[in-house]
N, C-alpha and C. Protein backbone atom coordinates (compact mmCIF):
# COMPACT_ATOMS: atom_id res chain seq x y z
N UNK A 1 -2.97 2.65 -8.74
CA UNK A 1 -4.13 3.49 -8.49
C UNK A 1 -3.68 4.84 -7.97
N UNK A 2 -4.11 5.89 -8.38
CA UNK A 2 -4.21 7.36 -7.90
C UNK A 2 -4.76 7.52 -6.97
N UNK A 3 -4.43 8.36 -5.69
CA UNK A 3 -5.01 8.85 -4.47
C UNK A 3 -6.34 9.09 -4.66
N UNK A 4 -6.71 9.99 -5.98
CA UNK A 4 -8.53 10.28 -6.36
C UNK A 4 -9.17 8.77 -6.50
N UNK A 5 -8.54 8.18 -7.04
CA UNK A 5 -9.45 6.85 -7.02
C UNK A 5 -9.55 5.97 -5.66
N UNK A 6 -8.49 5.93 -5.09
CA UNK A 6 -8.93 5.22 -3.29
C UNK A 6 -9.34 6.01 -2.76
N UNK A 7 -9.43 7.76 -2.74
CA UNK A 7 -10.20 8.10 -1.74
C UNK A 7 -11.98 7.98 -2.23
N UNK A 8 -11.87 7.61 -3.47
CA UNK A 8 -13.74 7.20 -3.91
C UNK A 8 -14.18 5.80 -3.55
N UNK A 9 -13.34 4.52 -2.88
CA UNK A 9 -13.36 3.46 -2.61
C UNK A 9 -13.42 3.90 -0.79
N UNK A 10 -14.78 2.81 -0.76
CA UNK A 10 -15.12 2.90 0.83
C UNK A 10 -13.98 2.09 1.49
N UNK A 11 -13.59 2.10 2.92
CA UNK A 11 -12.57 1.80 3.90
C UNK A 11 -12.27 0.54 3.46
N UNK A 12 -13.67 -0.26 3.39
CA UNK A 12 -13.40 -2.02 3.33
C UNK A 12 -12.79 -2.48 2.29
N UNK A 13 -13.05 -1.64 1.12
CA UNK A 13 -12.70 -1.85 -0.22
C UNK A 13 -10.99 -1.63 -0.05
N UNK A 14 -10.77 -0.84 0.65
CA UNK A 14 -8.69 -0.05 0.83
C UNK A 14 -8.36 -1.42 1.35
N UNK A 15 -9.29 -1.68 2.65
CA UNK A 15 -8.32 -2.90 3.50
C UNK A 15 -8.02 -3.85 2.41
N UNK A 16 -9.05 -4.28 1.89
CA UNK A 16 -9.46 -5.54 0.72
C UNK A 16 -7.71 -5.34 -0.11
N UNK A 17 -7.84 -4.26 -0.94
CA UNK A 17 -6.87 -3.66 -1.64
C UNK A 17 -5.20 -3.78 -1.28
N UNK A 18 -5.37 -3.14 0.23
CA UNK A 18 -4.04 -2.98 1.35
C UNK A 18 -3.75 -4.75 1.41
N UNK A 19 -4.70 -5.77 1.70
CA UNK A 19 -4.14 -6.94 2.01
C UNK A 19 -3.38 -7.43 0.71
N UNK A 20 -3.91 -7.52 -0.45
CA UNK A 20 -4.01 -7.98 -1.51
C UNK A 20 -2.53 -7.50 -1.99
N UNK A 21 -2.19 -6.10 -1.80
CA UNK A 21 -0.72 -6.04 -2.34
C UNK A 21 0.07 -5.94 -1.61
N UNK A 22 -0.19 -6.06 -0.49
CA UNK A 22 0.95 -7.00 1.13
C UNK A 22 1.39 -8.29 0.51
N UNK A 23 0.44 -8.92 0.09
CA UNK A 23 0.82 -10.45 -0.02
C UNK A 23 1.51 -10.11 -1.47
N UNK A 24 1.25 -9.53 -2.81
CA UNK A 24 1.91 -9.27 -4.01
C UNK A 24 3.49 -8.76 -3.51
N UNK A 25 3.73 -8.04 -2.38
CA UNK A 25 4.73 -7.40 -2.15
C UNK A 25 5.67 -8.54 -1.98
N UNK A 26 4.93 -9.52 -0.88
CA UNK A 26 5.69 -10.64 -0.18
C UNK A 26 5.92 -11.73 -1.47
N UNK A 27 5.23 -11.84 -2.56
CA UNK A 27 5.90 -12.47 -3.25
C UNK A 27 6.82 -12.38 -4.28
N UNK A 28 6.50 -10.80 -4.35
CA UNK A 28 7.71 -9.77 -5.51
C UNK A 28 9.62 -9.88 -4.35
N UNK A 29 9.37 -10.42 -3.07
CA UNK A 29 10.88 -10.26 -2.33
C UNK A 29 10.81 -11.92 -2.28
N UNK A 30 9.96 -12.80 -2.24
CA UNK A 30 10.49 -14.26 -2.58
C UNK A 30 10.92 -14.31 -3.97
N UNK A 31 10.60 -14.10 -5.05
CA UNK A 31 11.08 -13.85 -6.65
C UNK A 31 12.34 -13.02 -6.22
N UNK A 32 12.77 -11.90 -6.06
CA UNK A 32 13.99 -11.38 -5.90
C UNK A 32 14.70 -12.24 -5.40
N UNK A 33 14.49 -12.92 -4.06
CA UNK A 33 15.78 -13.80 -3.51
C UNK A 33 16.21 -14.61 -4.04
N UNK A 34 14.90 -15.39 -5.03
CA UNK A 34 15.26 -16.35 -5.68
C UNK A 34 15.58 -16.25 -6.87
N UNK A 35 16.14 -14.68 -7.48
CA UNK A 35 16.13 -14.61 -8.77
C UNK A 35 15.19 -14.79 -9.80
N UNK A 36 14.63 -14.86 -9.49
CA UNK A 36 13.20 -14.73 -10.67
C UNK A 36 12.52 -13.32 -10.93
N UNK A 37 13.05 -12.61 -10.15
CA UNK A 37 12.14 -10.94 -10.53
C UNK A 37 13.13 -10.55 -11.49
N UNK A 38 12.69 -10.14 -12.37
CA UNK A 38 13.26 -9.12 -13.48
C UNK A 38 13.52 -8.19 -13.92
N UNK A 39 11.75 -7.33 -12.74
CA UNK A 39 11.61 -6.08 -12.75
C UNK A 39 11.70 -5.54 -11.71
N UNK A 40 12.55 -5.34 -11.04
CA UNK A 40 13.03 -5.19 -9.65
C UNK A 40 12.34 -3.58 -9.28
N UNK A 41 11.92 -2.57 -9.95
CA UNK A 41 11.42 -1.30 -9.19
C UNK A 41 9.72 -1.99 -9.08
N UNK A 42 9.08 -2.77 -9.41
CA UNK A 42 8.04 -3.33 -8.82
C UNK A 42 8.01 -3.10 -7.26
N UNK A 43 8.76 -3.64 -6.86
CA UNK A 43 8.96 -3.59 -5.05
C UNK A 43 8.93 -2.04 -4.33
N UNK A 44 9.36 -1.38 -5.33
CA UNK A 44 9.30 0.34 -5.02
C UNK A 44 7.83 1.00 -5.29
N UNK A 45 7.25 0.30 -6.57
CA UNK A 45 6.20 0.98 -6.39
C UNK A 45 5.60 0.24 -6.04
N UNK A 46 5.19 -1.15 -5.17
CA UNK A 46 4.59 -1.52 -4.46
C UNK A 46 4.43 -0.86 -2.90
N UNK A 47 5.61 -0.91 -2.70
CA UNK A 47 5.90 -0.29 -1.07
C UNK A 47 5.30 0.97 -1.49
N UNK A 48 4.99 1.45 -2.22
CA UNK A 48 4.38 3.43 -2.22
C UNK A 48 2.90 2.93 -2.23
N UNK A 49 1.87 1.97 -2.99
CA UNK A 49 1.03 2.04 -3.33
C UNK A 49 0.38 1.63 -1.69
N UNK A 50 1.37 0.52 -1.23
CA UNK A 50 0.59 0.44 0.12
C UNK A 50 0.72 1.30 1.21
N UNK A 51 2.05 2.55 1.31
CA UNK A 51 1.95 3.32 1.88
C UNK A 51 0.49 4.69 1.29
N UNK A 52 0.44 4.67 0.40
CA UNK A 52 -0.55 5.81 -0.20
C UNK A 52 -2.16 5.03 0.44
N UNK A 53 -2.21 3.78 0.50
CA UNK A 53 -3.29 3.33 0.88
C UNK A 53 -3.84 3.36 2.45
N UNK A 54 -2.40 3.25 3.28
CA UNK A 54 -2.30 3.14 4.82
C UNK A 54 -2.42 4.88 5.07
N UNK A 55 -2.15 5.69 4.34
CA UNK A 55 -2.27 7.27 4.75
C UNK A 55 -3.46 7.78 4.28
N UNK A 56 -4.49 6.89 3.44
CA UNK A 56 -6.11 7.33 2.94
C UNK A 56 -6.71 6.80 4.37
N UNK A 57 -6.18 5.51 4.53
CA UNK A 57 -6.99 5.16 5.98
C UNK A 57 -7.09 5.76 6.88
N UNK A 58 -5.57 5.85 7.43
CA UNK A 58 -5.77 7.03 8.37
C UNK A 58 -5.96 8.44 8.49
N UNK A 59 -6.12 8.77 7.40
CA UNK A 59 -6.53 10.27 7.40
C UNK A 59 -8.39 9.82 7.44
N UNK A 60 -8.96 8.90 7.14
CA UNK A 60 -10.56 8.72 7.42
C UNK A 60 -10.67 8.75 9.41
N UNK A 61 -9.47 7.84 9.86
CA UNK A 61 -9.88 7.55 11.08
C UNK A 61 -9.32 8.85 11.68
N UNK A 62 -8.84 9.49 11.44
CA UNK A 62 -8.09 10.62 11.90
C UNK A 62 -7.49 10.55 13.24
N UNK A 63 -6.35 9.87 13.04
CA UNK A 63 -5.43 8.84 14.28
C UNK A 63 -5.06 10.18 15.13
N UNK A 64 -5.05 10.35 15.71
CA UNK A 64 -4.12 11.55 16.88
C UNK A 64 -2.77 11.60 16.51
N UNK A 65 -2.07 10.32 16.87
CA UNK A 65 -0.73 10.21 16.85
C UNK A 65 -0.33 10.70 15.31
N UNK A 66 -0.78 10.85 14.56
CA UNK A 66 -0.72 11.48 13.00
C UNK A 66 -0.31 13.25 13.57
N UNK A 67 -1.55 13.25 13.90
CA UNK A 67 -1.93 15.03 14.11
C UNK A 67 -0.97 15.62 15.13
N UNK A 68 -0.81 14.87 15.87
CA UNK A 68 -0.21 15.86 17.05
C UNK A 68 1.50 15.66 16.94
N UNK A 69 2.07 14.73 15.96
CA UNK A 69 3.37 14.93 15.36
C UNK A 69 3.77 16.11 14.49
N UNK A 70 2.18 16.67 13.35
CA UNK A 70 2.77 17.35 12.23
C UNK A 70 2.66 18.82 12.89
């Protein structure tokens, strides 16, 4: 998914989203250990999709600790 499309998905819908490829992530590194992944940059663009999702969130809640770092 593209940043334009989660920022048109309400908060609950991201979390929904954010859990859903936490757990895809966690089973794309049990398949790696065990040799069964094939497509090994899966795990790369997993780890981006849930970081792009955790930085729509918090830019809604507009965390401090965000702001007063940049």
């Amino acid at each position: 998914m593209n940043p334009s499309e989660l920022r048109a998905l309400e908060s609950e819908e991201i979390k929904a989203k954010l859990a859903d490829a936490r757990e895809e992530l966690m089973n794309f590194r049990f398949q790696q250990v065990t040799g069964q992944l094939t497509d090994t940059s899966r795990l790369r663009i997993m780890r981006r999709e849930i970081a792009r999702m955790e930085t729509i969130l918090n830019e809604r809640v507009g965390n401090p600790e965000v702001e007063g770092e940049a």
